[in-house]
Structures are given as structure tokens and as C-alpha cells.
Protein backbone atom coordinates (compact mmCIF):
# COMPACT_ATOMS: atom_id res chain seq x y z
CA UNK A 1 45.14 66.62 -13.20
CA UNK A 2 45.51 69.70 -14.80
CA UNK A 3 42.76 72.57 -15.04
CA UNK A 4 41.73 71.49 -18.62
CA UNK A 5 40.34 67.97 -17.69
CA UNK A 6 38.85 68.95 -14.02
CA UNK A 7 35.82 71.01 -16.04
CA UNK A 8 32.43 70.01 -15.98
CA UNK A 9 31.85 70.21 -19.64
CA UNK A 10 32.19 67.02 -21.73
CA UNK A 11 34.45 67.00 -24.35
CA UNK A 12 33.54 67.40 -28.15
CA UNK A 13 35.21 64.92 -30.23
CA UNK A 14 35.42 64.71 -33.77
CA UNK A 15 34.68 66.69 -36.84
CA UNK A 16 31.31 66.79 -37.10
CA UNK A 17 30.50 70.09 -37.92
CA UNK A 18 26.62 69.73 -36.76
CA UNK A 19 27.71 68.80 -33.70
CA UNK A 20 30.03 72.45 -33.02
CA UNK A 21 28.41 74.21 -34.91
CA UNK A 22 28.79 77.72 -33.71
CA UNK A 23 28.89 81.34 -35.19
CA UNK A 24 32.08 80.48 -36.77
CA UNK A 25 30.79 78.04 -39.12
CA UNK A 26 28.21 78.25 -42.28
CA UNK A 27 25.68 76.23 -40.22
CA UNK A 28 26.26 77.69 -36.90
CA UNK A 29 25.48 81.21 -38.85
CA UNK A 30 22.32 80.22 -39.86
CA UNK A 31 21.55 78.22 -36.76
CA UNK A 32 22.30 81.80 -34.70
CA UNK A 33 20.26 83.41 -37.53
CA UNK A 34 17.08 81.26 -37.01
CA UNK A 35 17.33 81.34 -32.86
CA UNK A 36 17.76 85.83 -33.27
CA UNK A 37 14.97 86.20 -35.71
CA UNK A 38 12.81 83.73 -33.56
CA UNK A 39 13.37 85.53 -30.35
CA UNK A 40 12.49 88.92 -32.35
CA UNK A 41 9.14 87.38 -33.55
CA UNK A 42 8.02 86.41 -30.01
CA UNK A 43 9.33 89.78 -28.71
CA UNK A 44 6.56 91.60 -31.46
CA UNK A 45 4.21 88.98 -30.85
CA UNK A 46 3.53 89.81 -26.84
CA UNK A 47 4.48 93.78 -27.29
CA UNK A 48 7.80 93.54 -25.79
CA UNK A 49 9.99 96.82 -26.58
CA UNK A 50 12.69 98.63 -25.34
CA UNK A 51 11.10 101.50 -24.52
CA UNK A 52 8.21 101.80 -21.55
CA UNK A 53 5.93 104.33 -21.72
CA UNK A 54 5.26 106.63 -18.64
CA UNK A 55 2.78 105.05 -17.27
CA UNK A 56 3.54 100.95 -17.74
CA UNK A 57 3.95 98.96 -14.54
CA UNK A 58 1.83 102.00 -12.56
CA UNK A 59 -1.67 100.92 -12.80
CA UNK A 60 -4.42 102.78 -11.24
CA UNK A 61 -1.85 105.68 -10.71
CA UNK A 62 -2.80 109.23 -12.35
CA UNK A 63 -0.48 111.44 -14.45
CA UNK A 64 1.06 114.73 -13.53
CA UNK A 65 -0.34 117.89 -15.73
CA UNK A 66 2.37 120.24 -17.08
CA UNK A 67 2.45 121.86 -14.07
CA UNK A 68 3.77 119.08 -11.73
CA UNK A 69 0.27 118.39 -10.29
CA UNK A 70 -2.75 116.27 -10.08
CA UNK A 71 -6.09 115.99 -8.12
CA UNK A 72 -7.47 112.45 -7.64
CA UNK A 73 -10.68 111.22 -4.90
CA UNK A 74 -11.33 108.10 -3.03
CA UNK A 75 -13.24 107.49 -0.01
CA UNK A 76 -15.06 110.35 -0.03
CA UNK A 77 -11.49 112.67 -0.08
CA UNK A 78 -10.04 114.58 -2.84
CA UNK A 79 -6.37 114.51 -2.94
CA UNK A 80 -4.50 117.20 -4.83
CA UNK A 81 -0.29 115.86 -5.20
CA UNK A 82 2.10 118.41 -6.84
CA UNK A 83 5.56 118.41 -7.01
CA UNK A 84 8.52 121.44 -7.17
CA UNK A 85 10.55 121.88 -8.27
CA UNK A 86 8.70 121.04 -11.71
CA UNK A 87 9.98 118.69 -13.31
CA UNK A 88 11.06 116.48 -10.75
CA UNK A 89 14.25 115.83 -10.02
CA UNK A 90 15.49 112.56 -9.94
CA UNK A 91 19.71 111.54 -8.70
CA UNK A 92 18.96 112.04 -5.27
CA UNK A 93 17.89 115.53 -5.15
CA UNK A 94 15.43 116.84 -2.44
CA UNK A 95 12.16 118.37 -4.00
CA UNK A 96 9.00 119.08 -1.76
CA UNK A 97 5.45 117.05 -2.51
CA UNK A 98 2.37 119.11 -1.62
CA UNK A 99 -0.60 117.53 -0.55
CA UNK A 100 -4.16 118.68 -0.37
CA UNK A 101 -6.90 116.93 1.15
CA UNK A 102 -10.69 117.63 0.67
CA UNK A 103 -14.04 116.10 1.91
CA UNK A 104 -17.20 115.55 -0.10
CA UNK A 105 -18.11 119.07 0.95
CA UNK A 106 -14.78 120.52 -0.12
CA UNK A 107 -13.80 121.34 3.25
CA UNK A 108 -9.94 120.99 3.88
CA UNK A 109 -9.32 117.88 6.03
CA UNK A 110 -7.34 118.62 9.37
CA UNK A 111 -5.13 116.08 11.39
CA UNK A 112 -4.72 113.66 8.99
CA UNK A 113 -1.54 111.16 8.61
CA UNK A 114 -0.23 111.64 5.20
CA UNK A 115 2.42 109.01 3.75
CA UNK A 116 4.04 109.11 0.45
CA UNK A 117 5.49 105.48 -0.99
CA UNK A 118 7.59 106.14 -3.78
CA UNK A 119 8.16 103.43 -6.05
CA UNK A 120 10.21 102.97 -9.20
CA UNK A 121 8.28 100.03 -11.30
CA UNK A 122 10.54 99.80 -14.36
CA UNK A 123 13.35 98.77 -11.98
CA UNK A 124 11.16 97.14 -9.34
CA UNK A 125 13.25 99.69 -6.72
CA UNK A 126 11.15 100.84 -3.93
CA UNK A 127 12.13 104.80 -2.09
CA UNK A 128 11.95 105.78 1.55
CA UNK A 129 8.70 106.00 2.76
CA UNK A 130 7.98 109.84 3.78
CA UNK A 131 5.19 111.36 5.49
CA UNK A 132 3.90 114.60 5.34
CA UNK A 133 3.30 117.43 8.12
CA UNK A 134 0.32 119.72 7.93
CA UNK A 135 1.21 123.44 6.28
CA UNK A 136 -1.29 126.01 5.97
CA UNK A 137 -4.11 124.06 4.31
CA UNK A 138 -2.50 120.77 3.21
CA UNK A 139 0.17 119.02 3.79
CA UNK A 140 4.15 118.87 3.11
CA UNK A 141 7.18 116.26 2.48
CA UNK A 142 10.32 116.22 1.32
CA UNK A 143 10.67 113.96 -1.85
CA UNK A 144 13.68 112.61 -2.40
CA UNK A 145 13.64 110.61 -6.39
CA UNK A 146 16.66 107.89 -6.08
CA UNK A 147 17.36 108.59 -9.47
CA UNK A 148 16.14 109.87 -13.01
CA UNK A 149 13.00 108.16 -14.52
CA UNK A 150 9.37 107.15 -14.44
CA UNK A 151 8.11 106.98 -10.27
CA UNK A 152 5.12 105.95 -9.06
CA UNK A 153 3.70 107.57 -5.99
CA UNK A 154 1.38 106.43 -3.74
CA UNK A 155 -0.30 108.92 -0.95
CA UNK A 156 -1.98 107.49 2.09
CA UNK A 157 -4.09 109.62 3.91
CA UNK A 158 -5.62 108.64 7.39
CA UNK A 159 -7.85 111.23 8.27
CA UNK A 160 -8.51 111.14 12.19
CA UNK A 161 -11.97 110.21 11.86
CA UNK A 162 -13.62 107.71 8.78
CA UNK A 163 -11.95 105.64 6.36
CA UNK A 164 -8.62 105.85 5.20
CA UNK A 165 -7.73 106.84 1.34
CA UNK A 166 -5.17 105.51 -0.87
CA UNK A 167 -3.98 107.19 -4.25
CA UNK A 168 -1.62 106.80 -7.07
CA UNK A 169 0.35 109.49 -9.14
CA UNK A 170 3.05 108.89 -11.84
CA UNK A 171 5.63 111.31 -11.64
CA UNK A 172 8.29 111.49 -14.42
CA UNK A 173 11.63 112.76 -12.73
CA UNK A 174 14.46 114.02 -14.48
């Protein structure tokens, strides 16, 4: 038995052009033609691109300003997330989150647990988990971006009394 008849694939016999048609032939042109514009059409159809905006695959999460930063609330906290260096560095370099925490009456929140989960959407890739230790009035990690790209950022903040508070930034690293 040699290596040619111990494949899987049956064997196409005869001439029939319909039946091999292929990319080498008139009617396997135009039969790769069709199938290529068809895929195309369904691509335009449902939105599909090959390009993602910042934000796609990051719902509920809240863009950085210019300045690397961005305030957001939920149960009753306000959570301010900034990043430096600004832009963001993405390849593995270390850059430092800063996180601010408010309550309704604007009073910095104290002894809090503060978690950043890192995610990268586009590539469903998920970081390190890092928390953050208090510093003056907020709090402090190191963020480390895997690589370049669009990140999505969720903070977790569990004050030591009441509810805990879960946010969303989109961070563009470069």
C-alpha cells in the first residue's frame, strides 16, 4: 500500500470538468467568484468589518478623556480611574492605575478593597487580576497591558461597610 491509496479522500475519476472544477478552470473561476462575492454580501449585510472600534465587545464600560482618565458612579460611589503614563502602554510595560472613590456626600471612601480585571475583548484574552493599595486619598496598582490595543477594565470596589460597586473603563493602550 503505498501513501497515495491509504488517504481518506475518494478518488476523482474522469473528465468531467463540473465535477473538479477548481480555480484552475473557467467554471471553477466563476464558481470561486460567486462563493467570494457571496461571503462579502453577508459580511455588509450583519456589519462585519475589519476594523473594531474602541469601544466594541466593552459594553457598559466608559471611555478615557484625553487625559487618561474617567469618573463613573454606582452604588452610591463615584469612581474616578486614570492611567500614566498617558497613553497607556501596552507590550508588557508597567504603568500605574489611580483610583478614587467617593460617597454620595463626596467624602473619600477609606478601607476599601479595590480590584482591577483587565480584559482584552477583541482577542477574548483576559490580564492578571491586580488590586489596589490605599495612597493618600485613593487608591494605587500597577497595570501591566499584555500587549498594544483596545482593554477593557473593570474596578471592583468593596468598601468595608455597604454594598459593593462594580465599573467599567475602556482604555486604548499603545
Amino acid at each position: 500500500m503505498t501513501w497515495r491509496t491509504a488517504t481518506t479522500q475518494p478518488a476523482v475519476r474522469g473528465t468531467n470538468a463540473a465535477r473538479r472544477a477548481g480555480p484552475r478552470t473557467p467554471e471553477g473561476a466563476v464558481r470561486l467568484a460567486a462563493v467570494t462575492s457571496a461571503a462579502l454580501a453577508a459580511a455588509l449585510v450583519t456589519g462585519c468589518s475589519t476594523t473594531t472600534p474602541a469601544s466594541a465587545g466593552t459594553a457598559g464600560g466608559t471611555d478615557l478623556d484625553a487625559s487618561c482618565r474617567a469618573t463613573k458612579s454606582d452604588n452610591g460611589l463615584e469612581i474616578t480611574f486614570a492611567v500614566s503614563p498617558c497613553p497607556a502602554k501596552g507590550g508588557g510595560a508597567a504603568g500605574t492605575a489611580t483610583i478614587t472613590v467617593k460617597d454620595a456626600a463626596g467624602k473619600a471612601v477609606e478601607g476599601a478593597k479595590v480590584e482591577i480585571n483587565p480584559e482584552m475583548p477583541n482577542m477574548k484574552m483576559k490580564g492578571g487580576n491586580q488590586s489596589a493599595r490605599a495612597k493618600g486619598d485613593g487608591y494605587e496598582a500597577k497595570l501591566v497591558l499584555g500587549m498594544p490595543g483596545d482593554w477593557h477594565l473593570t474596578v471592583v470596589v468593596t468598601p468595608a461597610s455597604g454594598k459593593a460597586s462594580t465599573t467599567a473603563f475602556n482604555v486604548k493602550a499603545e
